[in-house]
PDB file of N, CA and C in Angstrom:
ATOM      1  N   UNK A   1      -2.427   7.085 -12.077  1.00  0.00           N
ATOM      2  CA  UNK A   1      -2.190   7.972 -10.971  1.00  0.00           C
ATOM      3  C   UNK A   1      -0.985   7.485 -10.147  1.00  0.00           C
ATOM      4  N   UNK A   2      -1.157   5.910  -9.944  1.00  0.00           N
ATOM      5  CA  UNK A   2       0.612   5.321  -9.479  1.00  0.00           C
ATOM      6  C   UNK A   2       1.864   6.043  -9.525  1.00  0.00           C
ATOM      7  N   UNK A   3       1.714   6.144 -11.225  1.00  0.00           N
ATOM      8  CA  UNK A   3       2.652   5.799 -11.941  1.00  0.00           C
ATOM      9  C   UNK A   3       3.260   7.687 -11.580  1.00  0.00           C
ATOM     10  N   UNK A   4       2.081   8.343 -12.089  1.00  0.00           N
ATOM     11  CA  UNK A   4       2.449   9.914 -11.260  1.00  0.00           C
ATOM     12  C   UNK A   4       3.213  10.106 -10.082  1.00  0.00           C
ATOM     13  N   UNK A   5       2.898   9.481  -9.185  1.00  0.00           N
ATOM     14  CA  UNK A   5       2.795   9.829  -7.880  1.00  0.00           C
ATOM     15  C   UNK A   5       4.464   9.741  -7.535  1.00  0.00           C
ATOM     16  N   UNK A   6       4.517   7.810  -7.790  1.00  0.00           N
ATOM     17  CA  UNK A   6       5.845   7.290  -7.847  1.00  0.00           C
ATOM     18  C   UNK A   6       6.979   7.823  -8.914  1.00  0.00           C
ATOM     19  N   UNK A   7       6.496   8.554  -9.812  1.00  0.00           N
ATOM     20  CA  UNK A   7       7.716   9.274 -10.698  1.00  0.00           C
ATOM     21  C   UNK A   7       8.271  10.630  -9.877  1.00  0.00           C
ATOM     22  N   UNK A   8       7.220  11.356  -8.992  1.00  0.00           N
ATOM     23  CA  UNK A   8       7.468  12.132  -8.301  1.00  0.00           C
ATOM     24  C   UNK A   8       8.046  12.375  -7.374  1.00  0.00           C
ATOM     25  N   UNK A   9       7.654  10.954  -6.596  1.00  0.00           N
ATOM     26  CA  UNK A   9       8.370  10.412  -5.069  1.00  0.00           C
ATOM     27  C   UNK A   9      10.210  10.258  -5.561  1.00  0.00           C
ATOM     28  N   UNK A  10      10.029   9.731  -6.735  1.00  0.00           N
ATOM     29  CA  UNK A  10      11.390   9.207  -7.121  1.00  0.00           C
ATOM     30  C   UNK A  10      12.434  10.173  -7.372  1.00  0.00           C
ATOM     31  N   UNK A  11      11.933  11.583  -7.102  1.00  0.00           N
ATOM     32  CA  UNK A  11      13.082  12.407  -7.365  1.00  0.00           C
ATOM     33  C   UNK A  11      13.592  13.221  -6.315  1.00  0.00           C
ATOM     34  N   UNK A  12      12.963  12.822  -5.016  1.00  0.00           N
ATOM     35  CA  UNK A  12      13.180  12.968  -3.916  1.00  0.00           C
ATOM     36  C   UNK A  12      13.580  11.636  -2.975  1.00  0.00           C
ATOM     37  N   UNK A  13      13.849  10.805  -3.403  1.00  0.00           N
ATOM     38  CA  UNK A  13      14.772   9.693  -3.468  1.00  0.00           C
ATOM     39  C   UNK A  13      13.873   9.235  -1.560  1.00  0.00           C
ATOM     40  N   UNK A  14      13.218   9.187  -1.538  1.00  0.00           N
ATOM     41  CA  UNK A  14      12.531   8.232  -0.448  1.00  0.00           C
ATOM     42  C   UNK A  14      12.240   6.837  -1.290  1.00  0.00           C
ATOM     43  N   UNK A  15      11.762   5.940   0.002  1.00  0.00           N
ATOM     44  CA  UNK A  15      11.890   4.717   0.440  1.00  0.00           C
ATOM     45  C   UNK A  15      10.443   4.316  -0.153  1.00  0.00           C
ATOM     46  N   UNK A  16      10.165   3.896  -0.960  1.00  0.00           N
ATOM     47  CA  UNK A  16       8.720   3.580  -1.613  1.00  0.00           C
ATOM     48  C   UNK A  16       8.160   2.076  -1.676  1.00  0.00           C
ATOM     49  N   UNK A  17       7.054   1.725  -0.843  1.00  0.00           N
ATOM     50  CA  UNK A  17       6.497   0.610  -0.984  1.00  0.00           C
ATOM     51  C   UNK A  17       5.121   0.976  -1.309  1.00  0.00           C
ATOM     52  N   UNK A  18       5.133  -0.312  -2.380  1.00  0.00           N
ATOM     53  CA  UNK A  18       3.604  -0.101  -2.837  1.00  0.00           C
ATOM     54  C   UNK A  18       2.784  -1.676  -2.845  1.00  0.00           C
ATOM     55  N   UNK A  19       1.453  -1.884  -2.258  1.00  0.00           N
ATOM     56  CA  UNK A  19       0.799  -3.134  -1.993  1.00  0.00           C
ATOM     57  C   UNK A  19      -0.870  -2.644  -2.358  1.00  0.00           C
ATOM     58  N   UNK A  20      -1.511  -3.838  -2.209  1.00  0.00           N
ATOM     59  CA  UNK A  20      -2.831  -3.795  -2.409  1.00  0.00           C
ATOM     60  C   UNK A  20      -3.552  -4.920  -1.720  1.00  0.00           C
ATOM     61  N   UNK A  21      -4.759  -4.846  -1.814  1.00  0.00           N
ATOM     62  CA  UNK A  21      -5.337  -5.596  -0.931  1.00  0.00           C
ATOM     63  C   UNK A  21      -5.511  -6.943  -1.074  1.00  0.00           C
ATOM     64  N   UNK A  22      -5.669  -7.204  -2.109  1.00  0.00           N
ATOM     65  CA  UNK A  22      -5.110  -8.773  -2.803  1.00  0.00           C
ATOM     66  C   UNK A  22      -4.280  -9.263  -3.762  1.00  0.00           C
ATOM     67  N   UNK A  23      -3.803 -10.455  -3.701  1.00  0.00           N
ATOM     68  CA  UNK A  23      -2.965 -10.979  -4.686  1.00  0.00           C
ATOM     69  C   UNK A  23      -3.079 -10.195  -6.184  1.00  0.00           C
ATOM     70  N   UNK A  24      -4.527 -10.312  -6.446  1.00  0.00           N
ATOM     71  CA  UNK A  24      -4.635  -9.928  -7.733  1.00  0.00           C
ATOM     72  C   UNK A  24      -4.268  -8.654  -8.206  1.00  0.00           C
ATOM     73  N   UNK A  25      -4.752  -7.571  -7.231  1.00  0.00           N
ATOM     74  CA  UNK A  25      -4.436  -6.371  -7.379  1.00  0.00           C
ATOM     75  C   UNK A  25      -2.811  -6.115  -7.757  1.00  0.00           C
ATOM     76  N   UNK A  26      -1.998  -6.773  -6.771  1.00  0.00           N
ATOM     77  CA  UNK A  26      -1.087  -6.855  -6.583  1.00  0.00           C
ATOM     78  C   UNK A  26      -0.005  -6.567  -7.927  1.00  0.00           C
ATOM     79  N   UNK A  27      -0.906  -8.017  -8.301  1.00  0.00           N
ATOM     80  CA  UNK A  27      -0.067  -8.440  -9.863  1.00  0.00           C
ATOM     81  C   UNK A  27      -0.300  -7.629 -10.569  1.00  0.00           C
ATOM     82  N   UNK A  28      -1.525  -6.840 -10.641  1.00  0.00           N
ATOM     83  CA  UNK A  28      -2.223  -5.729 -11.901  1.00  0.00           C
ATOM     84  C   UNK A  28      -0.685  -4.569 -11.835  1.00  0.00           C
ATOM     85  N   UNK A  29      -0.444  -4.518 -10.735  1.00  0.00           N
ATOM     86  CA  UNK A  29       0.569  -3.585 -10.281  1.00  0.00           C
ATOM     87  C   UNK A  29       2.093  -3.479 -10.662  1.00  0.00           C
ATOM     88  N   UNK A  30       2.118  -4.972 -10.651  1.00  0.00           N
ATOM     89  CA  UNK A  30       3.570  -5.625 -10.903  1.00  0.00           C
ATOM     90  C   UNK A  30       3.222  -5.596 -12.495  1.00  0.00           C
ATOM     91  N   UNK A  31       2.730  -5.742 -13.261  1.00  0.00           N
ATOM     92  CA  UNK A  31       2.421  -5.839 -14.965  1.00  0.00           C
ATOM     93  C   UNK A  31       2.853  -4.389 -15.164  1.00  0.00           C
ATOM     94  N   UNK A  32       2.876  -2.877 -14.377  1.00  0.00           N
ATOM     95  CA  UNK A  32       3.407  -2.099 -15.120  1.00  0.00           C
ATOM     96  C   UNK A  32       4.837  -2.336 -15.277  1.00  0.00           C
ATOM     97  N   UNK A  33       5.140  -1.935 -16.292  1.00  0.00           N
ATOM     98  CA  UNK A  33       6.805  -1.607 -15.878  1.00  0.00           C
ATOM     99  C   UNK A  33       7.703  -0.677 -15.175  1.00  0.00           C
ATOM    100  N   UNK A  34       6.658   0.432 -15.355  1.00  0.00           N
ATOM    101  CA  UNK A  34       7.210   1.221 -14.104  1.00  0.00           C
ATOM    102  C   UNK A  34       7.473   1.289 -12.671  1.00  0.00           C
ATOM    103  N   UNK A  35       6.053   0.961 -12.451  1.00  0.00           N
ATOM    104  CA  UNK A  35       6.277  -0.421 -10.759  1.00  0.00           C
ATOM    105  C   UNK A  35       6.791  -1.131 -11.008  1.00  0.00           C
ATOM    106  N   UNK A  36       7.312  -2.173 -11.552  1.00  0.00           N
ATOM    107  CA  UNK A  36       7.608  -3.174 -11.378  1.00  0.00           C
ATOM    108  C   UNK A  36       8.931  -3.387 -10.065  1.00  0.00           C
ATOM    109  N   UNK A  37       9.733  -2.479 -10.137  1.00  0.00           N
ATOM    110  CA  UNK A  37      10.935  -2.167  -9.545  1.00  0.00           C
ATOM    111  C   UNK A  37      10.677  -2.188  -8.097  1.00  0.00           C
ATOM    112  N   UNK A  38       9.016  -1.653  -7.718  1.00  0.00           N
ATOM    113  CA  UNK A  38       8.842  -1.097  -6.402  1.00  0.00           C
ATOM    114  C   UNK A  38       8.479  -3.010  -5.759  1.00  0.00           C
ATOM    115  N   UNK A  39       8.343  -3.796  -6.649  1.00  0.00           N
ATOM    116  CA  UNK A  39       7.729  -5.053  -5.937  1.00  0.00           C
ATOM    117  C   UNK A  39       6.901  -4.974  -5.415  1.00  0.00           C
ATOM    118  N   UNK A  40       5.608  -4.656  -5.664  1.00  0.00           N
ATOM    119  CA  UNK A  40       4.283  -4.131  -5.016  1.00  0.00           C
ATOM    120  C   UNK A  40       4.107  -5.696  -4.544  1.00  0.00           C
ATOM    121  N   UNK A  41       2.951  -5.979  -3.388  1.00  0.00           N
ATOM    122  CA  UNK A  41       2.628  -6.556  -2.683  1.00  0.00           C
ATOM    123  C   UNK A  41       1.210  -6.852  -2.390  1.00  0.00           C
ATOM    124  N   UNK A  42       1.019  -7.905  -1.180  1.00  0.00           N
ATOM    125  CA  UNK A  42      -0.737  -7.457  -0.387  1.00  0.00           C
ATOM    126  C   UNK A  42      -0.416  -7.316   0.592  1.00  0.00           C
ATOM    127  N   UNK A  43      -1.277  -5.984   1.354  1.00  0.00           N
ATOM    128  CA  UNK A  43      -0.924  -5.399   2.535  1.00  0.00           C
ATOM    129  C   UNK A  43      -0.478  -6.861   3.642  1.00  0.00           C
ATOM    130  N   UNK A  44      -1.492  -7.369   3.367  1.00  0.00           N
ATOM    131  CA  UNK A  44      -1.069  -9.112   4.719  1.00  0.00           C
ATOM    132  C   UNK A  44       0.509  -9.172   4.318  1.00  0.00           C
ATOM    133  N   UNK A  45       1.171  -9.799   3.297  1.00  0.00           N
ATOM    134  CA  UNK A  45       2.572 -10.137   2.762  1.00  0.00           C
ATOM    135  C   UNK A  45       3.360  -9.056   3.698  1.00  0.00           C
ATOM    136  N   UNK A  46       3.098  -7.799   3.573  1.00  0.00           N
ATOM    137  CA  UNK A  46       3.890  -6.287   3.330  1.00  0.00           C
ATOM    138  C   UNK A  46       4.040  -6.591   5.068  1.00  0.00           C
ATOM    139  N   UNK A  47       2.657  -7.202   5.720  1.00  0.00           N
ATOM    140  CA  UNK A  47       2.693  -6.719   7.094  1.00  0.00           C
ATOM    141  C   UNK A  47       3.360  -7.848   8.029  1.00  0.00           C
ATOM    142  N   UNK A  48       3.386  -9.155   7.558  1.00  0.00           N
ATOM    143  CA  UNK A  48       3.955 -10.260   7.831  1.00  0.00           C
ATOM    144  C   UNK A  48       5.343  -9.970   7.697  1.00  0.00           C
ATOM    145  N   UNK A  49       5.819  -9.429   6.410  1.00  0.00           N
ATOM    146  CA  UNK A  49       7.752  -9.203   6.340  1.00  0.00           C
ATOM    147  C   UNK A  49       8.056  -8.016   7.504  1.00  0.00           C
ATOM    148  N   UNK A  50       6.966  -7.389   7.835  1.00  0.00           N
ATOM    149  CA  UNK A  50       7.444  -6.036   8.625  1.00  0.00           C
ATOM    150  C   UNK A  50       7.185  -6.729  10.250  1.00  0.00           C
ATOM    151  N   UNK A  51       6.295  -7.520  10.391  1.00  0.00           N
ATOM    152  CA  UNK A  51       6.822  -7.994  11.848  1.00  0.00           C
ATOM    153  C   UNK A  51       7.789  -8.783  12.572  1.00  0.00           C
ATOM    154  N   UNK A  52       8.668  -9.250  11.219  1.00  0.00           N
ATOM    155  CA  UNK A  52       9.608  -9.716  11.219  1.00  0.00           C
ATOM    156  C   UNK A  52      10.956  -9.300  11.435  1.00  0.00           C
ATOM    157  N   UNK A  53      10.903  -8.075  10.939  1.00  0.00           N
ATOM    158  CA  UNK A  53      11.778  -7.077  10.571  1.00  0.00           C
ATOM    159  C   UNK A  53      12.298  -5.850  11.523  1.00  0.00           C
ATOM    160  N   UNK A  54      13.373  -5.958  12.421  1.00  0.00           N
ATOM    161  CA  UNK A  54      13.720  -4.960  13.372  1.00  0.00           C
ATOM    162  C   UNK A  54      13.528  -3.932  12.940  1.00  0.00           C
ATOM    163  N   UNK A  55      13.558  -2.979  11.622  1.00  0.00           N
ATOM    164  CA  UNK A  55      13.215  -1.668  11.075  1.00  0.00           C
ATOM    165  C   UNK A  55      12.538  -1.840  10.004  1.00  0.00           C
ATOM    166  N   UNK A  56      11.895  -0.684   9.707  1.00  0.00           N
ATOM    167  CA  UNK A  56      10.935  -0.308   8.647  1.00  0.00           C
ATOM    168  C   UNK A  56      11.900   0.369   7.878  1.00  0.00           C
ATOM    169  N   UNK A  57      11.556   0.536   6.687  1.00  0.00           N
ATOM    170  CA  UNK A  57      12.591   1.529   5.635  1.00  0.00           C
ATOM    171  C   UNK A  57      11.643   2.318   4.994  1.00  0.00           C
ATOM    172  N   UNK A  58      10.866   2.295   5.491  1.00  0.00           N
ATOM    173  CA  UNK A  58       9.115   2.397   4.392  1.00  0.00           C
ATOM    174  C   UNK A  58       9.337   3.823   4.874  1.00  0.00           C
ATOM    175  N   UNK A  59       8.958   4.995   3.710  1.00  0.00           N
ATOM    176  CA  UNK A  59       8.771   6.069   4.153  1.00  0.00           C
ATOM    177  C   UNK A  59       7.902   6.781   3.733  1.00  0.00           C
ATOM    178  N   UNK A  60       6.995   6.182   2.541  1.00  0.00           N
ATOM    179  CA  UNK A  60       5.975   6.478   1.338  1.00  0.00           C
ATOM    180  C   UNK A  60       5.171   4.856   1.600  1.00  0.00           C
ATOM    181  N   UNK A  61       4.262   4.712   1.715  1.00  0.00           N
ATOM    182  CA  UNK A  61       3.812   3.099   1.629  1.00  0.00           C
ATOM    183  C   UNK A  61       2.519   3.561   0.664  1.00  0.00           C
ATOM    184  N   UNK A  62       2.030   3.600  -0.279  1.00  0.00           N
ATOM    185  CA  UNK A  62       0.999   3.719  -0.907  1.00  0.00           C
ATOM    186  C   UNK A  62       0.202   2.065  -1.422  1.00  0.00           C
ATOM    187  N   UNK A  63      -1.642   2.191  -1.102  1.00  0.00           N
ATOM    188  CA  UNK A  63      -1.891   1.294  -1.015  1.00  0.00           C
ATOM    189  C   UNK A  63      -3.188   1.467  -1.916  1.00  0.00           C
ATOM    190  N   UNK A  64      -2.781   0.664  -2.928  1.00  0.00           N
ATOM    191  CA  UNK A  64      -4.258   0.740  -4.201  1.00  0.00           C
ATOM    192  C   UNK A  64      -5.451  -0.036  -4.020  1.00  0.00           C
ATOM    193  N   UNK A  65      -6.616   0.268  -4.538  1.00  0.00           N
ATOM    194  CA  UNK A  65      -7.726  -0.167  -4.089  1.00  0.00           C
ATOM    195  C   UNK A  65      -8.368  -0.429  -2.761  1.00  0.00           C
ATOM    196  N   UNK A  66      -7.910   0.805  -2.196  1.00  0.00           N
ATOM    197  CA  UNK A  66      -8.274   0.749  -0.035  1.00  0.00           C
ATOM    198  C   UNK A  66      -9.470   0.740  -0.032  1.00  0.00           C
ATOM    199  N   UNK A  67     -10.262   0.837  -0.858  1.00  0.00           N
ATOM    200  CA  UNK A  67     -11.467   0.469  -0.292  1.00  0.00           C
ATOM    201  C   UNK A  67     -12.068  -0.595   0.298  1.00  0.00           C
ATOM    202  N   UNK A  68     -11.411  -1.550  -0.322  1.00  0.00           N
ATOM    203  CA  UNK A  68     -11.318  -2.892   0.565  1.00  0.00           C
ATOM    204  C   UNK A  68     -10.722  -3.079   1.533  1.00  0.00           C
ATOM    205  N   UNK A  69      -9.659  -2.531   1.940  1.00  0.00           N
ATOM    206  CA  UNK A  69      -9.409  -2.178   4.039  1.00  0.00           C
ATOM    207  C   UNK A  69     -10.300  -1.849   4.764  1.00  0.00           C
ATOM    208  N   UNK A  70     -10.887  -3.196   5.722  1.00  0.00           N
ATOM    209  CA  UNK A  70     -11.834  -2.792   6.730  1.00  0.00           C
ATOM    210  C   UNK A  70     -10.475  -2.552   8.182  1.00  0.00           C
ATOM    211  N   UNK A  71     -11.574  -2.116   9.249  1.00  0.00           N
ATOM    212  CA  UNK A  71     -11.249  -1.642  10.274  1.00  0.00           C
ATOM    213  C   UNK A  71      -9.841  -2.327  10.969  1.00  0.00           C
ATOM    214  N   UNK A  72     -10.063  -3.535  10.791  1.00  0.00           N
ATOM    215  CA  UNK A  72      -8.938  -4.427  11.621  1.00  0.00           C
ATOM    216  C   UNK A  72      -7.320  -4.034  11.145  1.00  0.00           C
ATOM    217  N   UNK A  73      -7.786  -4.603   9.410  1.00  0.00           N
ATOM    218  CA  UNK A  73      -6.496  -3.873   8.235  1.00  0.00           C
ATOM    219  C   UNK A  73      -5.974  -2.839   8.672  1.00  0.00           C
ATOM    220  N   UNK A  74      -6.937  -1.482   9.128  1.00  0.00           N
ATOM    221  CA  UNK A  74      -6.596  -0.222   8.986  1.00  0.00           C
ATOM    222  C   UNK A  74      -5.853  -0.169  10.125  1.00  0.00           C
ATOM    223  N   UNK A  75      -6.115  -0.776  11.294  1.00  0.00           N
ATOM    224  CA  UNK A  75      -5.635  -0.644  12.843  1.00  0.00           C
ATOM    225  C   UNK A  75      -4.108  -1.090  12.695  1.00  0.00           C
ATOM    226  N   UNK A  76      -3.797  -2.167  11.813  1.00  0.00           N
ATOM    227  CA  UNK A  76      -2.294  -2.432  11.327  1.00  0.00           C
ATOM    228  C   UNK A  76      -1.425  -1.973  10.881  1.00  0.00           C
ATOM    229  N   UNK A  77      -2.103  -1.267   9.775  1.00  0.00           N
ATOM    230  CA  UNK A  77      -1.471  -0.508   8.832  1.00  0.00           C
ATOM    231  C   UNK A  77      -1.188   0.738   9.540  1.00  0.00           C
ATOM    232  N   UNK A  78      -2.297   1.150  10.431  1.00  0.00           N
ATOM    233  CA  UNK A  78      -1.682   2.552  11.181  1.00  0.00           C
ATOM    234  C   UNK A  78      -0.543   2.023  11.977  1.00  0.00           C
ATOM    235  N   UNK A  79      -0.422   0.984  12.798  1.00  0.00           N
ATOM    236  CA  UNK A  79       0.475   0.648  14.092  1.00  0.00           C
ATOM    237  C   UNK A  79       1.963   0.349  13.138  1.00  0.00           C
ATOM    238  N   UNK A  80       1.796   0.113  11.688  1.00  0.00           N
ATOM    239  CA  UNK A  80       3.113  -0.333  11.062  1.00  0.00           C
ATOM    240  C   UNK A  80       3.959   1.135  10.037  1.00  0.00           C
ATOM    241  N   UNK A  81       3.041   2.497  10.198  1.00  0.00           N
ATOM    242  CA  UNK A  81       3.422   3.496   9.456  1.00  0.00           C
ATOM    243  C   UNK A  81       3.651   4.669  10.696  1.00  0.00           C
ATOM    244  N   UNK A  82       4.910   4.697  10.553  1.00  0.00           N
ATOM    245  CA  UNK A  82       5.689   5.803  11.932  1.00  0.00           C
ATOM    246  C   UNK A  82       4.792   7.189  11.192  1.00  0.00           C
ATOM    247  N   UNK A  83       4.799   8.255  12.757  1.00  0.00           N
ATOM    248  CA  UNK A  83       4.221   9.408  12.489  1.00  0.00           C
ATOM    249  C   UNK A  83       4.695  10.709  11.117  1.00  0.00           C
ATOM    250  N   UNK A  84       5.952   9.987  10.927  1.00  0.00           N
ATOM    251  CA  UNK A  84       6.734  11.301  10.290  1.00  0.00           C
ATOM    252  C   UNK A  84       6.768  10.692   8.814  1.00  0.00           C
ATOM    253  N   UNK A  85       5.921   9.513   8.772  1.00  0.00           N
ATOM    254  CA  UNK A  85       6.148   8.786   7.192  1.00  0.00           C
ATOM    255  C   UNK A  85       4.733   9.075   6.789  1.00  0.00           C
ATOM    256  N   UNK A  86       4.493   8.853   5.261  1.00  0.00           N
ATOM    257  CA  UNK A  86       3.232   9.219   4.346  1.00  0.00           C
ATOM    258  C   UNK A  86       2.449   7.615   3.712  1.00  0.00           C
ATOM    259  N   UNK A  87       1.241   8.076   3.690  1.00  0.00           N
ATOM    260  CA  UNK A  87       0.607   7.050   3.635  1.00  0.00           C
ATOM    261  C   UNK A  87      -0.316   7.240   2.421  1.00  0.00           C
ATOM    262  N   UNK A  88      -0.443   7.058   1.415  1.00  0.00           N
ATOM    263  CA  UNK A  88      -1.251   7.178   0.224  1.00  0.00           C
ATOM    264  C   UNK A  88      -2.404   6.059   0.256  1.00  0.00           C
ATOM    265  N   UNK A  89      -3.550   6.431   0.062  1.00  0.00           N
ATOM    266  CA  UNK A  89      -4.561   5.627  -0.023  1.00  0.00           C
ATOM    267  C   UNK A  89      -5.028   6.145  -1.368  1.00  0.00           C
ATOM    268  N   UNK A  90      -5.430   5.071  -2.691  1.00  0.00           N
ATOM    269  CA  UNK A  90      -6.017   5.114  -3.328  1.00  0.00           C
ATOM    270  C   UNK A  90      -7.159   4.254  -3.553  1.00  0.00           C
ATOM    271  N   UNK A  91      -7.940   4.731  -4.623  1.00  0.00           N
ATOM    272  CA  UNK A  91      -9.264   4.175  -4.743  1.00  0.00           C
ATOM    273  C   UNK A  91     -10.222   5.002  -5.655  1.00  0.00           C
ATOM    274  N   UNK A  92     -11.179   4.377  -5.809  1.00  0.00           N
ATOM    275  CA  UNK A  92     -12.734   4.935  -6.918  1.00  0.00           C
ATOM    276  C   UNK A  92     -13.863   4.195  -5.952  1.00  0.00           C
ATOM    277  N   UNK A  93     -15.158   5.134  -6.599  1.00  0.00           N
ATOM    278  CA  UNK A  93     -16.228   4.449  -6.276  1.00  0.00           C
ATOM    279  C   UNK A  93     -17.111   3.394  -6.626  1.00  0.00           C
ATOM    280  N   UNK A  94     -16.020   2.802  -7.788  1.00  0.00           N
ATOM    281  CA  UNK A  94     -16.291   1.701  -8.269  1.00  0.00           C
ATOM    282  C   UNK A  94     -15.664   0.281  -7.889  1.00  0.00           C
ATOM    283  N   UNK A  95     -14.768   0.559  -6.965  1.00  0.00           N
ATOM    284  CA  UNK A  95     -13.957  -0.562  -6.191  1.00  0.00           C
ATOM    285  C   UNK A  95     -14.922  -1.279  -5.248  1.00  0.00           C
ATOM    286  N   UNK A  96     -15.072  -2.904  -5.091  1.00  0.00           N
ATOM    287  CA  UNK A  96     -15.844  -3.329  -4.268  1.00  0.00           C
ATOM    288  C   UNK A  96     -15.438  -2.659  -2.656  1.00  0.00           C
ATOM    289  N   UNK A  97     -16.330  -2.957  -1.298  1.00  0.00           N
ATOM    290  CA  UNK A  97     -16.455  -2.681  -0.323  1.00  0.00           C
ATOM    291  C   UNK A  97     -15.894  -3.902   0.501  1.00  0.00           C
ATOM    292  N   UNK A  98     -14.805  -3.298   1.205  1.00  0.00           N
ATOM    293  CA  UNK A  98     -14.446  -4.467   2.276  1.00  0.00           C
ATOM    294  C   UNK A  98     -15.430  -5.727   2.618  1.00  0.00           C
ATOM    295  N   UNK A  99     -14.907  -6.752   2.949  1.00  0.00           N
ATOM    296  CA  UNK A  99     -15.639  -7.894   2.943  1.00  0.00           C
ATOM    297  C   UNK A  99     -15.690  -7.622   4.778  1.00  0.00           C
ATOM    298  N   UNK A 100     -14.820  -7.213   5.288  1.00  0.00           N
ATOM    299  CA  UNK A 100     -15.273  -7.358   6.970  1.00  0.00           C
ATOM    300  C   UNK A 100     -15.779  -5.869   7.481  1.00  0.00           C
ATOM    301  N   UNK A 101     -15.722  -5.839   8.906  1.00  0.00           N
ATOM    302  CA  UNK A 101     -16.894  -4.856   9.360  1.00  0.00           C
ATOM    303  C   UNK A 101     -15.813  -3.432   8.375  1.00  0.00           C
ATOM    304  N   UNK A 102     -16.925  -2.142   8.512  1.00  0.00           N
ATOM    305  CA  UNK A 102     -16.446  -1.354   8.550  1.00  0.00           C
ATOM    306  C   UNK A 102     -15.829  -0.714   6.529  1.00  0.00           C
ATOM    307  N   UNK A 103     -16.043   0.206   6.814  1.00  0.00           N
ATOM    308  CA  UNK A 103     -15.421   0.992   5.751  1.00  0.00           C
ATOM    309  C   UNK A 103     -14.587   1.968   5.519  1.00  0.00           C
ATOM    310  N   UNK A 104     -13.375   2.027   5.913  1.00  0.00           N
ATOM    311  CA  UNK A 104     -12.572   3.333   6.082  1.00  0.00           C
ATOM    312  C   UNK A 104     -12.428   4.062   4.959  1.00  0.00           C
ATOM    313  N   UNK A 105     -12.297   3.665   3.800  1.00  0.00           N
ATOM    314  CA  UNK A 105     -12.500   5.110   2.875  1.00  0.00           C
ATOM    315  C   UNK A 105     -13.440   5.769   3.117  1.00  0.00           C
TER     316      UNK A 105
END
């Protein structure tokens, strides 16, 4: 479904970041070759370079396996994605459940 999404985004030539909730995910991400280009991430990494960072370039941020974003995550991730940019959340109901409070999917 990534791989869809981002072939699509790509022909409308926006700003595409893609992360996940852990390292591991991360890498599952980076093993395609089609991502590979986008340098997928974990949302912590993604959110650490962006408070660093006088601008965002992010205009698509799509984030795999959100089911594991509890409440705190989500409060970040909203304060780091401007109103006029898109936010993709993916996931199944087979993805474990955030380890802290709360369940936003």
């Amino acid at each position: 479904m990534i791989q869809a999404i981002t072939h699509v985004l790509s022909k409308i030539e926006v700003n595409i970041c893609l992360c996940a909730p852990t390292g591991k995910a991360a890498k599952r991400l980076d093993n395609i070759p089609s991502l590979k280009n986008l340098k997928p991430t974990t949302i912590h990494w993604l959110l650490e370079k962006l408070k660093n960072s006088t601008q965002s370039k992010i205009d698509v941020l799509i984030i795999d396996e959100f089911s594991m974003v509890d409440v705190k995550l989500m409060s970040q991730i909203i304060d780091l994605i401007k109103p006029e940019k898109m936010l993709i959340m993916i996931g199944d109901a087979n993805q474990l459940p955030s380890v802290s409070s709360g369940q936003v999917f």
